[in-house]
C-alpha atoms as a PDB file:
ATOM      1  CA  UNK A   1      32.401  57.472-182.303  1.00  0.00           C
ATOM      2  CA  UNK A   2      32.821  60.386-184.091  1.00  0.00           C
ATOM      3  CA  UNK A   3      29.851  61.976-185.597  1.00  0.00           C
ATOM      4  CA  UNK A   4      30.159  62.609-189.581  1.00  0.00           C
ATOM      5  CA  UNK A   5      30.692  66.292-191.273  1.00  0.00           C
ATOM      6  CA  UNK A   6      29.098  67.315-194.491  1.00  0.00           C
ATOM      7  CA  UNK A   7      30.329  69.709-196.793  1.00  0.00           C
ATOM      8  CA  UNK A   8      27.665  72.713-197.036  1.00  0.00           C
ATOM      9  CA  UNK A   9      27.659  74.069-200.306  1.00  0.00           C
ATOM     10  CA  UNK A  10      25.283  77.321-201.035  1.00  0.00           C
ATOM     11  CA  UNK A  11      24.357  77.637-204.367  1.00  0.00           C
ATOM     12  CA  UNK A  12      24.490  81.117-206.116  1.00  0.00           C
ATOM     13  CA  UNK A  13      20.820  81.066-206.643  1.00  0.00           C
ATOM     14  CA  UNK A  14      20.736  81.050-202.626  1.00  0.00           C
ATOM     15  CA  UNK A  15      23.325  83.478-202.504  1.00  0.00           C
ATOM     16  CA  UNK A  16      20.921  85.859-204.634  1.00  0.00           C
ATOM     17  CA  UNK A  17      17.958  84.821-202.442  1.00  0.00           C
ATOM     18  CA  UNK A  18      19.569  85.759-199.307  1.00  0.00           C
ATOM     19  CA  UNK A  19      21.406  89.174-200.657  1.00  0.00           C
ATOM     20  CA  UNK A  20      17.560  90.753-201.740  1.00  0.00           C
ATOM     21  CA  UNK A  21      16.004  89.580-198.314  1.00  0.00           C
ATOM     22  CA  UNK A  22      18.654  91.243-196.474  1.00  0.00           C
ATOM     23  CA  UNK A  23      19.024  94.592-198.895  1.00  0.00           C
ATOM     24  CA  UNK A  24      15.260  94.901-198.209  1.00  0.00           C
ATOM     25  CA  UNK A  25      15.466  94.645-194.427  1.00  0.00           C
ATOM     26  CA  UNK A  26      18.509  96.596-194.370  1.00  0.00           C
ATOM     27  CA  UNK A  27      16.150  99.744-195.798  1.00  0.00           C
ATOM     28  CA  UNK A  28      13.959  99.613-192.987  1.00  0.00           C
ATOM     29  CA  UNK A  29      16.441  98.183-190.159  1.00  0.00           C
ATOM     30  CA  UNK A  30      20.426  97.838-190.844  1.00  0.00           C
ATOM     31  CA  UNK A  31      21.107  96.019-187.647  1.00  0.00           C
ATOM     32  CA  UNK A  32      18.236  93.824-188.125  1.00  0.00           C
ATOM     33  CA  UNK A  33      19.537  93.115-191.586  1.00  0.00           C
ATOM     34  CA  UNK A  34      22.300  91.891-189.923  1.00  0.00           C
ATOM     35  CA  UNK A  35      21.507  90.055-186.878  1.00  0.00           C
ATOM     36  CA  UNK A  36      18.688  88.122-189.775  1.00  0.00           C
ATOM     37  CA  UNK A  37      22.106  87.603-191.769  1.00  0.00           C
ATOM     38  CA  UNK A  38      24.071  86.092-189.247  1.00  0.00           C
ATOM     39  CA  UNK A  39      21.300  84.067-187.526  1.00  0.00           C
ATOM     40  CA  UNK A  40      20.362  82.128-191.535  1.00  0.00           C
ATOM     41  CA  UNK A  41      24.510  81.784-191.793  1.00  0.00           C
ATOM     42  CA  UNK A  42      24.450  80.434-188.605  1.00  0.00           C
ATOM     43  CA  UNK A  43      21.520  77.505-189.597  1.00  0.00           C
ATOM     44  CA  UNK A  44      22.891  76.812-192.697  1.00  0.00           C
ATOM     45  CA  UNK A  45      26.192  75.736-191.046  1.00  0.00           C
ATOM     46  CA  UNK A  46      24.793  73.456-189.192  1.00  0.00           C
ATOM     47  CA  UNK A  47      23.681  71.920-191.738  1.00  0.00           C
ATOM     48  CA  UNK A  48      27.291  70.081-191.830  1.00  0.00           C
ATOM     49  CA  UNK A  49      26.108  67.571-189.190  1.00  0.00           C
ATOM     50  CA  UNK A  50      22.936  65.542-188.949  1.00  0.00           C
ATOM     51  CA  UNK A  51      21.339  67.537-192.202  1.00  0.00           C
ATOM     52  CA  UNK A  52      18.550  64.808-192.398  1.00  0.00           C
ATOM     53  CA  UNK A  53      17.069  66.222-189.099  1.00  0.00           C
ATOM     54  CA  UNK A  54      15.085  68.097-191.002  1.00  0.00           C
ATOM     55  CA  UNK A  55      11.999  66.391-193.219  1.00  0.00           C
ATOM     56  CA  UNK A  56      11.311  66.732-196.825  1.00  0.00           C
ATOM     57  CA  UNK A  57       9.737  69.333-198.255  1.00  0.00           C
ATOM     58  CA  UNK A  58       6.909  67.760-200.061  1.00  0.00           C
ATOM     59  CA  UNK A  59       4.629  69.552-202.550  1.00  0.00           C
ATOM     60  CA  UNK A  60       2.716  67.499-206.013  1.00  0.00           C
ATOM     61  CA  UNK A  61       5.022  69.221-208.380  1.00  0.00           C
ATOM     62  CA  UNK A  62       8.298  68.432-206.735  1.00  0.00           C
ATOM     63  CA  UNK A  63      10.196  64.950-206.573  1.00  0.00           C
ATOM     64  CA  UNK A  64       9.606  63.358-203.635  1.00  0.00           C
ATOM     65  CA  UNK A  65      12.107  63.171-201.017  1.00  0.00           C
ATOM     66  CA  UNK A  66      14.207  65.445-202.942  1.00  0.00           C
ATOM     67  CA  UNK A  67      14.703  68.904-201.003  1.00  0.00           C
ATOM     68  CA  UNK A  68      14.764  68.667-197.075  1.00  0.00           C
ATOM     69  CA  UNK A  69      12.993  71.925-195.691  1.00  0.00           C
ATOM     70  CA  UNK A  70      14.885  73.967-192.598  1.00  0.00           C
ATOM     71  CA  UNK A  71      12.149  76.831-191.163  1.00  0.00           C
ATOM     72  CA  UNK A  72      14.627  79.760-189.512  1.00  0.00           C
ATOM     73  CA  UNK A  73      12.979  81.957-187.058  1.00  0.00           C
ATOM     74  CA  UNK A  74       9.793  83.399-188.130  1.00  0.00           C
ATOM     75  CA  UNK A  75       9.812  83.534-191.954  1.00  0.00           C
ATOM     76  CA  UNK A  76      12.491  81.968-193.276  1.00  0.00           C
ATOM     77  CA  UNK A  77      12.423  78.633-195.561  1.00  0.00           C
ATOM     78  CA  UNK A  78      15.695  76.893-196.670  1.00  0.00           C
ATOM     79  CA  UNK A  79      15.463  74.176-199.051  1.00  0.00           C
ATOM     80  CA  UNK A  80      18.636  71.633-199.571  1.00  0.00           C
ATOM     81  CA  UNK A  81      19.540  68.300-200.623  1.00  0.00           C
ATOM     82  CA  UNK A  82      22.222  65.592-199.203  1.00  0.00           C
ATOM     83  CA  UNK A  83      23.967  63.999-201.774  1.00  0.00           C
ATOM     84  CA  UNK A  84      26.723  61.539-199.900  1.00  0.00           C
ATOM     85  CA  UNK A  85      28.856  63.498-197.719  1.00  0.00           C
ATOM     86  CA  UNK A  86      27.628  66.999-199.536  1.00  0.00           C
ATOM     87  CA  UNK A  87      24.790  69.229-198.596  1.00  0.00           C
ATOM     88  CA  UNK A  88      24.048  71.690-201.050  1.00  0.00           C
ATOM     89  CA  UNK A  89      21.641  74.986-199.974  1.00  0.00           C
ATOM     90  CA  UNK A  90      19.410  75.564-203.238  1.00  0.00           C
ATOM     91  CA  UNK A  91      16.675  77.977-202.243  1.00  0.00           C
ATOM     92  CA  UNK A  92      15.750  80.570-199.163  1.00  0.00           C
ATOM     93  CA  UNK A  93      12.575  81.709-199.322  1.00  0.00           C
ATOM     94  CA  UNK A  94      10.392  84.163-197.163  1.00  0.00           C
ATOM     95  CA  UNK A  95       7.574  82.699-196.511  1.00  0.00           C
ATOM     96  CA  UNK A  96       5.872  86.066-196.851  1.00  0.00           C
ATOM     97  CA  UNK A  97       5.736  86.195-200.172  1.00  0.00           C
ATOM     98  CA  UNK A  98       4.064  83.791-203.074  1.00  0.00           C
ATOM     99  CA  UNK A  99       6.305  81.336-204.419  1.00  0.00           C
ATOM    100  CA  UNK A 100       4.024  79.236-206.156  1.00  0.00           C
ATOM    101  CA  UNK A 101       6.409  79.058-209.024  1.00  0.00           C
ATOM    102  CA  UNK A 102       8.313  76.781-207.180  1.00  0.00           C
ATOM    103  CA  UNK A 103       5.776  74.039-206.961  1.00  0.00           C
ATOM    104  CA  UNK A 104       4.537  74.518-210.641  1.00  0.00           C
END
């Protein structure tokens, strides 16, 4: 049996996210920068099979069972829904910094 493929969509706000994590680790170490790049591409594209490995992010503010939660190496939080055969990549945060504006 074949195993199913989602679509991986990454939103722009995602896009942004990821552009000013790399630009800022690209000013202390370009081939970091890169290797950080390539290794979050990597785990968001595999994201097109078996996407509800990962379990819900779950905070009071935010609809349950809404965003599944993918840690990357370190620092690195992705947040993304599955919507029928669809996943779409809506947040990466660094878990470095505060993003309690998320949850509020």
């Amino acid at each position: 049996m074949a195993e199913k493929k989602y679509k991986v969509i990454v939103s722009d706000r995602a896009k942004q996210m990821l552009g000013i994590h790399i630009r800022f680790m690209a000013q202390v170490n370009k081939d970091a920068a890169i290797a950080k790049k390539k290794e979050l591409m990597a785990a968001m594209r595999s994201l097109d099979h078996m996407p509800q490995r990962f379990p819900f992010f779950e905070e009071p503010y935010i609809s349950s069972n809404k965003y599944h939660k993918m840690f990357v190496e370190k620092w690195y939080l992705v947040l993304y829904q599955v919507k029928d055969d669809t996943v779409y990549v809506e947040y990466i945060l660094d878990c470095r910094k505060d993003y309690s504006w998320l949850i509020h």
